[in-house]
N, C-alpha and C. Protein backbone atom coordinates (compact mmCIF):
# COMPACT_ATOMS: atom_id res chain seq x y z
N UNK A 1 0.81 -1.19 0.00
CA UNK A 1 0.00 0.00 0.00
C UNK A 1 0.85 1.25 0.00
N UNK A 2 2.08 0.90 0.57
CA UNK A 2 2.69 2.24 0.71
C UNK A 2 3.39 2.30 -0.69
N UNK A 3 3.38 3.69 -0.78
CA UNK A 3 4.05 4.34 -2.45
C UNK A 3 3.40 3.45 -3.60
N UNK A 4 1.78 3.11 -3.59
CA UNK A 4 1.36 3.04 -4.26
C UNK A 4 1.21 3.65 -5.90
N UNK A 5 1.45 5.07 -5.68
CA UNK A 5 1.72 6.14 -6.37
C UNK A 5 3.00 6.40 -6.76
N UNK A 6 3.69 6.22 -6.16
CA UNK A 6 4.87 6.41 -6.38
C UNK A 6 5.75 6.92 -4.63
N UNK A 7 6.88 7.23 -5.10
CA UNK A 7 7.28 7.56 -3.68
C UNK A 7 7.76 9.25 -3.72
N UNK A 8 6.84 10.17 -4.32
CA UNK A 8 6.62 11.37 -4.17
C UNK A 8 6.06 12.56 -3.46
N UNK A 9 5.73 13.72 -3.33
CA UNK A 9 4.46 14.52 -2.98
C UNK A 9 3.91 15.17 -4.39
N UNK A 10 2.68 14.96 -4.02
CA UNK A 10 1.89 15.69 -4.97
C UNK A 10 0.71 16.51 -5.05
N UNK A 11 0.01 16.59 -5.74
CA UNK A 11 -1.10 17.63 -5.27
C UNK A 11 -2.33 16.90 -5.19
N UNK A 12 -2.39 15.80 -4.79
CA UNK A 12 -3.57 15.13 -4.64
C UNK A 12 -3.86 15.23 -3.27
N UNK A 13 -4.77 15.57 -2.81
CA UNK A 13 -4.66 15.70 -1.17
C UNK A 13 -5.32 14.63 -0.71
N UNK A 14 -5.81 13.30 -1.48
CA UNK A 14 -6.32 12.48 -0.92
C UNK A 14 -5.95 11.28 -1.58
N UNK A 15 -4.98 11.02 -1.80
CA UNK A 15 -3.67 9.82 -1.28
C UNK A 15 -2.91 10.03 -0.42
N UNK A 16 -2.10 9.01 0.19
CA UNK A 16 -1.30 9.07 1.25
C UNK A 16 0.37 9.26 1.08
N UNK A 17 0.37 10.02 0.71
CA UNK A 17 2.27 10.62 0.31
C UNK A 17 2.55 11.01 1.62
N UNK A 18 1.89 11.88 2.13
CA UNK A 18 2.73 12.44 3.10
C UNK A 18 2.94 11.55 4.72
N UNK A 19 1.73 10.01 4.38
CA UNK A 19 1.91 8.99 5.60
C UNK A 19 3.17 8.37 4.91
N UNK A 20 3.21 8.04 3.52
CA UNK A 20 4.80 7.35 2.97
C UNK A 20 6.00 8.22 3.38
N UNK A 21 5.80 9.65 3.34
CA UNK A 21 7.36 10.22 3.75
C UNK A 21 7.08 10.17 5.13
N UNK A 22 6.13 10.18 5.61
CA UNK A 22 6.07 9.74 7.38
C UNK A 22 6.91 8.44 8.02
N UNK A 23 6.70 7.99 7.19
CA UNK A 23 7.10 6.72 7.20
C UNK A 23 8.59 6.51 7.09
N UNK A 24 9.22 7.20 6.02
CA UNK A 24 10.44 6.71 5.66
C UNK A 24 11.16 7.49 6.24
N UNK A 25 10.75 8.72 6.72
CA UNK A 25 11.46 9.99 7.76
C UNK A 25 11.82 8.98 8.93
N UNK A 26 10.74 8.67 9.77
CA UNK A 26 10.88 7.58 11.22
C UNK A 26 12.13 6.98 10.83
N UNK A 27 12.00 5.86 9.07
CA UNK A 27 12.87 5.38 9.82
C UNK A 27 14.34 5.58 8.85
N UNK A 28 14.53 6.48 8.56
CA UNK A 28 15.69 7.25 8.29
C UNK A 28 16.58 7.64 9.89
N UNK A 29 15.32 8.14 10.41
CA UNK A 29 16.30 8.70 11.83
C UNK A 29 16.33 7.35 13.19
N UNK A 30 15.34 6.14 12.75
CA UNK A 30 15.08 5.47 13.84
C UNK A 30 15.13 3.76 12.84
N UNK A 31 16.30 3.54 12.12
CA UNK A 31 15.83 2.44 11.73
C UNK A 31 15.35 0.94 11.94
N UNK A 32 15.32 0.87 13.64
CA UNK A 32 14.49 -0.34 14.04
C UNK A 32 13.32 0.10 15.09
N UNK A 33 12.60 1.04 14.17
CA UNK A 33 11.75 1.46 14.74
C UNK A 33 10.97 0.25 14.15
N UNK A 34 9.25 0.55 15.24
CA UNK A 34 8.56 -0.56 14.73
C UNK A 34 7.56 -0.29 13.45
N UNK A 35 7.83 0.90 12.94
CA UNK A 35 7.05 1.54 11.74
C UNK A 35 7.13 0.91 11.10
N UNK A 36 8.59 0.53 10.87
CA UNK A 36 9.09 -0.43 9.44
C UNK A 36 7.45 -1.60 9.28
N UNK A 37 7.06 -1.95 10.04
CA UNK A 37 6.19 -2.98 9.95
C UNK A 37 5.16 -2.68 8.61
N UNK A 38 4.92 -1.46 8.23
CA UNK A 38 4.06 -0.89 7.26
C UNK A 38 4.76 -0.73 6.10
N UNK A 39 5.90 -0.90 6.20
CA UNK A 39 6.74 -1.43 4.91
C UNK A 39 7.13 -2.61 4.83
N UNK A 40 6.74 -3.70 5.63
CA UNK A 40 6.81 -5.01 5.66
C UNK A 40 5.83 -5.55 4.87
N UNK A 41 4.60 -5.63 4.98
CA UNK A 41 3.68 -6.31 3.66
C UNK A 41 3.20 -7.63 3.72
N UNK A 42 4.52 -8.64 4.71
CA UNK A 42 4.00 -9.64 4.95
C UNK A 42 3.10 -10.16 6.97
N UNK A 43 3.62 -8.32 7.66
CA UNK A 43 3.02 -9.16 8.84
C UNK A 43 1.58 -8.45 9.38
N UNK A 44 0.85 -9.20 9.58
CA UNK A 44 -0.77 -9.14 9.54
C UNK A 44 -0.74 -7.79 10.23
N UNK A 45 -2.02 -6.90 9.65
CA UNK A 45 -2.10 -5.84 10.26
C UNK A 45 -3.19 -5.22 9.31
N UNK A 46 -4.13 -4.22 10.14
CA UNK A 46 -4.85 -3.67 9.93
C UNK A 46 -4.68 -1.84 9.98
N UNK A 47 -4.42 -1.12 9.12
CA UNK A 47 -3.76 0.21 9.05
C UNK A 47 -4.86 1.14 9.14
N UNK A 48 -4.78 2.41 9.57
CA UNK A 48 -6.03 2.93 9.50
C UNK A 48 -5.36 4.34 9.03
N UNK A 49 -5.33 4.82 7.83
CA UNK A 49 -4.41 5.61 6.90
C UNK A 49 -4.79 7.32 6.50
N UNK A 50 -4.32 8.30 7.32
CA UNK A 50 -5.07 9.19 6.99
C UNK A 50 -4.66 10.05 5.72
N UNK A 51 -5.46 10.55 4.97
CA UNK A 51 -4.66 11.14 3.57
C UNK A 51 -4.02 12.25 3.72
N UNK A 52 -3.94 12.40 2.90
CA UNK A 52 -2.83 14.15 2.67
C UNK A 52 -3.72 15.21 2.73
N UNK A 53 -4.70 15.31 3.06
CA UNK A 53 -5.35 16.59 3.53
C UNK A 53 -5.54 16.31 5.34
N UNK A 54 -5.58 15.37 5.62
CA UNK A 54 -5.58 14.88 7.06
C UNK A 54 -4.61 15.63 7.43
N UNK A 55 -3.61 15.38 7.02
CA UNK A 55 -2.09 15.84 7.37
C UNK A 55 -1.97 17.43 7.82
N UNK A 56 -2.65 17.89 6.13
CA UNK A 56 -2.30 19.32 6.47
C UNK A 56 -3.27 19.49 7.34
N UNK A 57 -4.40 18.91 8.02
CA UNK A 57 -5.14 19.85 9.06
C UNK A 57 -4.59 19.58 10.01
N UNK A 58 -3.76 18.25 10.36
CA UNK A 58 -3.31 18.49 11.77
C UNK A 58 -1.99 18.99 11.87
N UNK A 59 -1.41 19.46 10.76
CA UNK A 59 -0.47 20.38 10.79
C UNK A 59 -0.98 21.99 11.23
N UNK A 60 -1.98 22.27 10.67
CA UNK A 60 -2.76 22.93 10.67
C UNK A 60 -3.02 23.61 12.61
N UNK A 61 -3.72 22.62 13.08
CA UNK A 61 -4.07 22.11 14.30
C UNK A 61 -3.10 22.66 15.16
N UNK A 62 -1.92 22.15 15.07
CA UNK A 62 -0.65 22.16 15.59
C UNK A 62 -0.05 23.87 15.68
N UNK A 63 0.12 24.17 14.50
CA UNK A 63 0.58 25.49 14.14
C UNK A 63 -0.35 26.82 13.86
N UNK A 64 -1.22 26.57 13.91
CA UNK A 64 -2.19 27.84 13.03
C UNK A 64 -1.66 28.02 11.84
N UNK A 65 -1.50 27.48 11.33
CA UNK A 65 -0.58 27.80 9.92
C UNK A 65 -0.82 26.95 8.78
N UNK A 66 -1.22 27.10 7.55
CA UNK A 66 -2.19 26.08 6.62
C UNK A 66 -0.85 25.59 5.72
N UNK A 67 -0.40 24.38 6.01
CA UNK A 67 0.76 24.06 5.05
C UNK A 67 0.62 23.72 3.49
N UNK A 68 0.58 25.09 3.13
CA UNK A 68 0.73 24.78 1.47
C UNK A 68 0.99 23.85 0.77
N UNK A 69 1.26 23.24 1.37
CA UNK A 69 2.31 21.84 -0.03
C UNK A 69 1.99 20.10 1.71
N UNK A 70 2.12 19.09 0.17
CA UNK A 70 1.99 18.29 1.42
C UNK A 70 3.24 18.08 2.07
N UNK A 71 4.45 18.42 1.61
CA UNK A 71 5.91 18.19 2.40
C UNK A 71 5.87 18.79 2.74
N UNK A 72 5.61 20.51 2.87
CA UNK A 72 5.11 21.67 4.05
C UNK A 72 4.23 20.86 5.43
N UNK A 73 3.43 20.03 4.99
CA UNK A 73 2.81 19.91 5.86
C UNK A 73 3.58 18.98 7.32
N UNK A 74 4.37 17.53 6.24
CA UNK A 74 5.04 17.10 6.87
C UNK A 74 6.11 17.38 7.94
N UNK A 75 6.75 18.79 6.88
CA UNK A 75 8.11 19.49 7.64
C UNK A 75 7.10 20.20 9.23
N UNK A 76 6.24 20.19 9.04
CA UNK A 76 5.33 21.47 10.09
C UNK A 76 5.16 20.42 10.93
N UNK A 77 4.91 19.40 10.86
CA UNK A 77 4.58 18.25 12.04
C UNK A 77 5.52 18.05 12.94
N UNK A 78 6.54 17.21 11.93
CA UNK A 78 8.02 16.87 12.54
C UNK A 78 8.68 18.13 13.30
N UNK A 79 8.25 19.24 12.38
CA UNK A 79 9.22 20.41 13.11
C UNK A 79 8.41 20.82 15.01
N UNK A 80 7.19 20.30 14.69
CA UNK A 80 6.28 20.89 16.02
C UNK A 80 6.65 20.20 16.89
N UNK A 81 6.67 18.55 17.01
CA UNK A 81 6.49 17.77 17.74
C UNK A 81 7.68 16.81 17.83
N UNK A 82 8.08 16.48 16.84
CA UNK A 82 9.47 15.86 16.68
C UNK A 82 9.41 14.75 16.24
N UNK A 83 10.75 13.72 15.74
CA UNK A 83 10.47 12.58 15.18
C UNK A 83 10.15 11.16 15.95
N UNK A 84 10.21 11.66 17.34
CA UNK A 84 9.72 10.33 18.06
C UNK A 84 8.46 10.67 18.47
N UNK A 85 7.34 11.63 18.43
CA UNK A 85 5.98 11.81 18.50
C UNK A 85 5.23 11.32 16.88
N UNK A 86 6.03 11.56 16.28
CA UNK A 86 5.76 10.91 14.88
C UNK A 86 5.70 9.76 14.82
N UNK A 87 6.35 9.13 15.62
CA UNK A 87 6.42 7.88 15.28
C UNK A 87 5.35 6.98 15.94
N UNK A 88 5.17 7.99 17.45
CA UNK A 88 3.94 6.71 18.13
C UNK A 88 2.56 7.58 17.54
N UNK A 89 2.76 8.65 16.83
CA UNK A 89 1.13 9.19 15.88
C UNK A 89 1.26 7.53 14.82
N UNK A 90 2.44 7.59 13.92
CA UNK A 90 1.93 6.74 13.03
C UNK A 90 1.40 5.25 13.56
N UNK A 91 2.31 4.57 14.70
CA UNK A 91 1.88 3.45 15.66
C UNK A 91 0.69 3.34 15.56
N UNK A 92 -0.14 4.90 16.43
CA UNK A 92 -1.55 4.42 16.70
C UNK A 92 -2.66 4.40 15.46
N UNK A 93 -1.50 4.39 14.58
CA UNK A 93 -2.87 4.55 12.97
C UNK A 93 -2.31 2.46 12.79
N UNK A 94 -2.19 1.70 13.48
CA UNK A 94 -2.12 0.36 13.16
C UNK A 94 -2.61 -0.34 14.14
N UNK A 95 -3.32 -1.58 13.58
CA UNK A 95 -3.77 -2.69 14.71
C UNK A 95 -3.17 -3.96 14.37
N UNK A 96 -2.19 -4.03 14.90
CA UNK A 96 -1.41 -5.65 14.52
C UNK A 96 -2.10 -6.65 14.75
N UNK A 97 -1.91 -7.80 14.04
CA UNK A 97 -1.79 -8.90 14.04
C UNK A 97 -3.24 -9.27 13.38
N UNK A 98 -4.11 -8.48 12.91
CA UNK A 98 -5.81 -8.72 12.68
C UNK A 98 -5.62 -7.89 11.18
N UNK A 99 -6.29 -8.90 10.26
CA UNK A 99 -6.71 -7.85 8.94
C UNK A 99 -8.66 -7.73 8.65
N UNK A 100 -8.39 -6.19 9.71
CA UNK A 100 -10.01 -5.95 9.55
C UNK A 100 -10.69 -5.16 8.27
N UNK A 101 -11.87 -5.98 7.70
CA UNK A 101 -12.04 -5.96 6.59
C UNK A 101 -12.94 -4.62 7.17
N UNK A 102 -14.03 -3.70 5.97
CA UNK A 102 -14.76 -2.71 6.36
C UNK A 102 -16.40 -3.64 6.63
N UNK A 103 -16.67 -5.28 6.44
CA UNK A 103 -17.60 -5.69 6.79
C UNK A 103 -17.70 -5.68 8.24
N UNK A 104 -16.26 -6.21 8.81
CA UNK A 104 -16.02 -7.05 9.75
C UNK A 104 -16.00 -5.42 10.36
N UNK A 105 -15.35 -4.50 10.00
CA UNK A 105 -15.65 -2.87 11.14
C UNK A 105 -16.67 -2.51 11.36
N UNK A 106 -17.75 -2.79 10.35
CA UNK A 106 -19.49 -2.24 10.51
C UNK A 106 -19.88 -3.28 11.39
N UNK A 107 -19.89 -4.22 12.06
CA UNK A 107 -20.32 -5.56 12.73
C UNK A 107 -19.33 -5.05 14.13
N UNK A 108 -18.61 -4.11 14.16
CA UNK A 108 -17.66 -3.93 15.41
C UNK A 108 -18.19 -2.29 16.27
N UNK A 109 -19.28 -1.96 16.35
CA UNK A 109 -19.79 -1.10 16.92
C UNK A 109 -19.03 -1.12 19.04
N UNK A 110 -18.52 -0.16 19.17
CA UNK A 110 -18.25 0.07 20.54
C UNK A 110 -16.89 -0.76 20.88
N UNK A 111 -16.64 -1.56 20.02
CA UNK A 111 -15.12 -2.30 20.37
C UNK A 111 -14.02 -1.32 20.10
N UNK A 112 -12.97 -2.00 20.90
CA UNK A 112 -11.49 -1.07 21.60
C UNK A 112 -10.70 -1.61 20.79
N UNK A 113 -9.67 -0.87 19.52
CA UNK A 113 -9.00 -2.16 19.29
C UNK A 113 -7.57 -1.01 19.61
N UNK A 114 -7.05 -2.02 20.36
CA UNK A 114 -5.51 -2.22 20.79
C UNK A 114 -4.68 -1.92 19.61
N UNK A 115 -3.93 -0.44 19.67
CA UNK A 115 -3.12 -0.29 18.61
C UNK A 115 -1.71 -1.06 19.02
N UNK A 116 -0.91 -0.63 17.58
CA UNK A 116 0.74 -0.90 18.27
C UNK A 116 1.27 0.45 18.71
N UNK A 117 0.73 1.06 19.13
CA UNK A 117 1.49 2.63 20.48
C UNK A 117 1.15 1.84 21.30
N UNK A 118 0.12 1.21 21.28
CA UNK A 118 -0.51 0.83 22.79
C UNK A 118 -1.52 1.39 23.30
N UNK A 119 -2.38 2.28 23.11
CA UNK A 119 -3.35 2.41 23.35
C UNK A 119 -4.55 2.34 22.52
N UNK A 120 -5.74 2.58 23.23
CA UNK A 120 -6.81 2.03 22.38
C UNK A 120 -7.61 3.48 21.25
N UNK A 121 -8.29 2.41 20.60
CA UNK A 121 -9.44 3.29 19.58
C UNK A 121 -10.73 2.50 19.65
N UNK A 122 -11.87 3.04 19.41
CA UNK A 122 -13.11 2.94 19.58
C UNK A 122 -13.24 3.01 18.35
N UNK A 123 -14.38 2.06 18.36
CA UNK A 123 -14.64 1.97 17.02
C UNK A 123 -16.47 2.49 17.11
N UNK A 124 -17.07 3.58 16.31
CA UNK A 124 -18.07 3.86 16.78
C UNK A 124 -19.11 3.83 15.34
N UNK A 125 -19.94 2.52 15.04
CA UNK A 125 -20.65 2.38 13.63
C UNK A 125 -21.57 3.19 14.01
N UNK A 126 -21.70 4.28 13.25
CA UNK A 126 -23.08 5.58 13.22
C UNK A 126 -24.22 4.74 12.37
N UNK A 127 -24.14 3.95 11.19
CA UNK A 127 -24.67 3.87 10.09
C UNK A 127 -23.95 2.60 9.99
N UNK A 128 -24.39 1.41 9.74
CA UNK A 128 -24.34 0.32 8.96
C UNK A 128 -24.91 0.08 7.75
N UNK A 129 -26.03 0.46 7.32
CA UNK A 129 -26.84 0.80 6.06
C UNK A 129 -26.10 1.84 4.97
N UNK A 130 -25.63 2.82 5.41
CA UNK A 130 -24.44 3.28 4.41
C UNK A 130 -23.49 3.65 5.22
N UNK A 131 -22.21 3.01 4.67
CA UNK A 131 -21.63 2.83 5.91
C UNK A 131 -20.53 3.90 6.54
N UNK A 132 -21.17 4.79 7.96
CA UNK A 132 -20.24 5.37 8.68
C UNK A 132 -19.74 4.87 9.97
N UNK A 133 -18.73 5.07 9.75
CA UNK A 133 -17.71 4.67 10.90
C UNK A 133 -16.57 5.60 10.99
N UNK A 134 -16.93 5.81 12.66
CA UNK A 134 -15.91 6.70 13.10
C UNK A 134 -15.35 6.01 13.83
N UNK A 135 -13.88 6.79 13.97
CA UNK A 135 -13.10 5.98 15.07
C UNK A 135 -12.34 7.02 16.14
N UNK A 136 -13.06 6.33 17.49
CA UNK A 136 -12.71 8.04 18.64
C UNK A 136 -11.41 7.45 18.95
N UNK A 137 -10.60 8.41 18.84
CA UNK A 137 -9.55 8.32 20.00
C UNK A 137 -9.07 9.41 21.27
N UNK A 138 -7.67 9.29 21.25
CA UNK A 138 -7.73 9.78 22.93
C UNK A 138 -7.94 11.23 22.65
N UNK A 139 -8.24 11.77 22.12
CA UNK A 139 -8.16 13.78 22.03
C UNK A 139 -9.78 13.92 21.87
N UNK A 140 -10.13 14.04 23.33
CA UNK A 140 -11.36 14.50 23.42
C UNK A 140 -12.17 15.83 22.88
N UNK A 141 -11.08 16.87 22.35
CA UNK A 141 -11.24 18.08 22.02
C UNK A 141 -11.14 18.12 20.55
N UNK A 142 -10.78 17.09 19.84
CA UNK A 142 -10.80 17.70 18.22
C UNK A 142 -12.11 16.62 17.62
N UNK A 143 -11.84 16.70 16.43
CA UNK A 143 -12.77 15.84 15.75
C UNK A 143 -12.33 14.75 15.28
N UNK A 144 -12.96 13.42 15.84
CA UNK A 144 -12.59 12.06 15.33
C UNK A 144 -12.72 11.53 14.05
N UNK A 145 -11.74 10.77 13.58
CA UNK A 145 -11.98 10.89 12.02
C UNK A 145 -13.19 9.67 11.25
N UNK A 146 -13.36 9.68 10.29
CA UNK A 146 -14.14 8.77 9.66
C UNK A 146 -13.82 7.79 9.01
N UNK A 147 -14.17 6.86 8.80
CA UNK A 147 -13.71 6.25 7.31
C UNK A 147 -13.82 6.59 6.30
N UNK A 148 -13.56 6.76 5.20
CA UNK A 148 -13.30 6.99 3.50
C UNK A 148 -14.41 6.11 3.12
N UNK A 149 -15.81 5.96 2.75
CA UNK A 149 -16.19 4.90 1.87
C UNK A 149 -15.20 4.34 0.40
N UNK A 150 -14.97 5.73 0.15
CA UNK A 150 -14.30 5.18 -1.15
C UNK A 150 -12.63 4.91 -1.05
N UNK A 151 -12.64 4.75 0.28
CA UNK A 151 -11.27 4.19 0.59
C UNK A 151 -10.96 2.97 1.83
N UNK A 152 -11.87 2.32 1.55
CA UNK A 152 -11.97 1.06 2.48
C UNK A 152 -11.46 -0.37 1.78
N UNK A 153 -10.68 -0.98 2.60
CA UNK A 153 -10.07 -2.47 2.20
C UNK A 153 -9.47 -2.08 0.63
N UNK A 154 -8.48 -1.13 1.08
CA UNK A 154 -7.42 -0.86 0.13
C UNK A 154 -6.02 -2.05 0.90
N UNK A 155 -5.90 -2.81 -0.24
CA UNK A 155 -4.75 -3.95 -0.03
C UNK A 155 -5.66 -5.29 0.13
N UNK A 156 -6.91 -5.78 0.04
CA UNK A 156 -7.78 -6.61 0.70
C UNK A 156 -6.86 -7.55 0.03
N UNK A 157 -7.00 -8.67 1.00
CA UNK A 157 -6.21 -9.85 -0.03
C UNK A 157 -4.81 -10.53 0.42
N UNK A 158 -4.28 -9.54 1.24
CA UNK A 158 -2.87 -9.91 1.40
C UNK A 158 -3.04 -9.48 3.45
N UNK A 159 -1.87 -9.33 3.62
CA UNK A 159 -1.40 -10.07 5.21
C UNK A 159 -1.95 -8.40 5.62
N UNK A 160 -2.05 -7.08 4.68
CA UNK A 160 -1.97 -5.93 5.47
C UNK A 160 -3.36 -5.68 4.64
N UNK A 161 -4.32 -4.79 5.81
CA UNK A 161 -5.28 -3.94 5.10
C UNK A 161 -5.03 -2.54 5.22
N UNK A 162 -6.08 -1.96 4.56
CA UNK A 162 -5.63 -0.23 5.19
C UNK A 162 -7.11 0.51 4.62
N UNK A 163 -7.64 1.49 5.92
CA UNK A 163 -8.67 2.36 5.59
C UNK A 163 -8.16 3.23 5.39
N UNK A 164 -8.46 4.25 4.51
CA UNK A 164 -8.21 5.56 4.49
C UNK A 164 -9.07 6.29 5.17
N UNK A 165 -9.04 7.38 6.37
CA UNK A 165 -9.68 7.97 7.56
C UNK A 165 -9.53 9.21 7.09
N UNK A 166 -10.68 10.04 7.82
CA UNK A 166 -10.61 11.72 7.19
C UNK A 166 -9.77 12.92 8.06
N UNK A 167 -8.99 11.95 9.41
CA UNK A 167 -8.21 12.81 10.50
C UNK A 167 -7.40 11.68 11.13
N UNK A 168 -6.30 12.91 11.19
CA UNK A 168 -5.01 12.08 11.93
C UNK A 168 -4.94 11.26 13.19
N UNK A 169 -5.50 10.42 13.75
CA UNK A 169 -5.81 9.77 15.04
C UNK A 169 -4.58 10.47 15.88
N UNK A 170 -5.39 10.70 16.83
CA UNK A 170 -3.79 11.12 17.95
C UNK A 170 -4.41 10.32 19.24
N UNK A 171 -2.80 9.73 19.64
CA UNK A 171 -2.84 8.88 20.93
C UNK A 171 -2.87 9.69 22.25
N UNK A 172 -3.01 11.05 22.13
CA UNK A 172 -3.04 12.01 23.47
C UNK A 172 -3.99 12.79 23.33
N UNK A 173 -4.32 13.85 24.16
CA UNK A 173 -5.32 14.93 24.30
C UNK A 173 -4.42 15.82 24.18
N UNK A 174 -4.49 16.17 22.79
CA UNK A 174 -3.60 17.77 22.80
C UNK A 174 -4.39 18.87 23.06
């Protein structure tokens, strides 16, 4: 799933470039970090992937400041928070060892699932009939993100899944 597109930035704000340079930043500066796992491919996991407009809002969020470009946005993250807060943000966008399909998430109303940061996400089905699903996490003060209909059980098939979500999950209450 990762660098599907290629391994660029671009102006699509809804692919995930700026979770791929998220990714390869971690582990440029941290190379046995446990990120690598999302460039692994073969070990089971369920990803929950926010796009490149996700990015710039919680860059956004962070700074008051609207990052023009999606590597603006990236540089604005890393520069706020640093590269080991980056790393347990991207953590809590994964649920190891389970590849949850978007049937098997609409059938999961009120369940906790155990990221790899280690803490939990809620899984909250609004709508099973067309399907919304949000997923709360720990920042009681912003807005929890959604699922993508048109970005669900991207990778179906193989050891990793991945939703595309409309906000950056954060494992704290900023």
């Amino acid at each position: 799933m990762l660098a599907a597109d290629g391994d660029t930035f671009d102006r699509d704000p809804y692919d995930f470039d700026v979770l791929d340079q998220a990714v390869a930043v971690v582990l440029a500066a941290k190379p046995s970090s446990p990120v690598a796992v999302l460039a692994d491919g073969t070990v089971p996991l369920t990803a929950f992937v926010p796009n490149d407009r996700a990015f710039q809002l919680f860059a956004w969020d962070l700074t008051h400041r609207w990052p023009r470009t999606e590597q603006a946005a990236l540089e604005s993250i890393a520069g706020t928070v640093g590269i080991d807060a980056v790393e347990q943000v991207l953590l809590y966008h994964v649920v190891p060892g389970a590849t949850i399909d978007s049937r098997t998430a609409l059938r999961s109303d009120d369940a906790v699932l155990t990221t790899a940061q280690g803490a939990g996400v809620r899984v909250d089905v609004i709508s099973r009939w067309v399907p919304l699903v949000r997923l709360v996490d720990q920042d009681r003060n912003d807005v929890d993100p959604f699922l993508i209909r048109s970005q669900l059980d991207l990778n179906k098939g193989n050891a990793q899944i991945a939703h595309g979500i409309t906000a950056v999950l954060r494992p704290v209450n900023l």
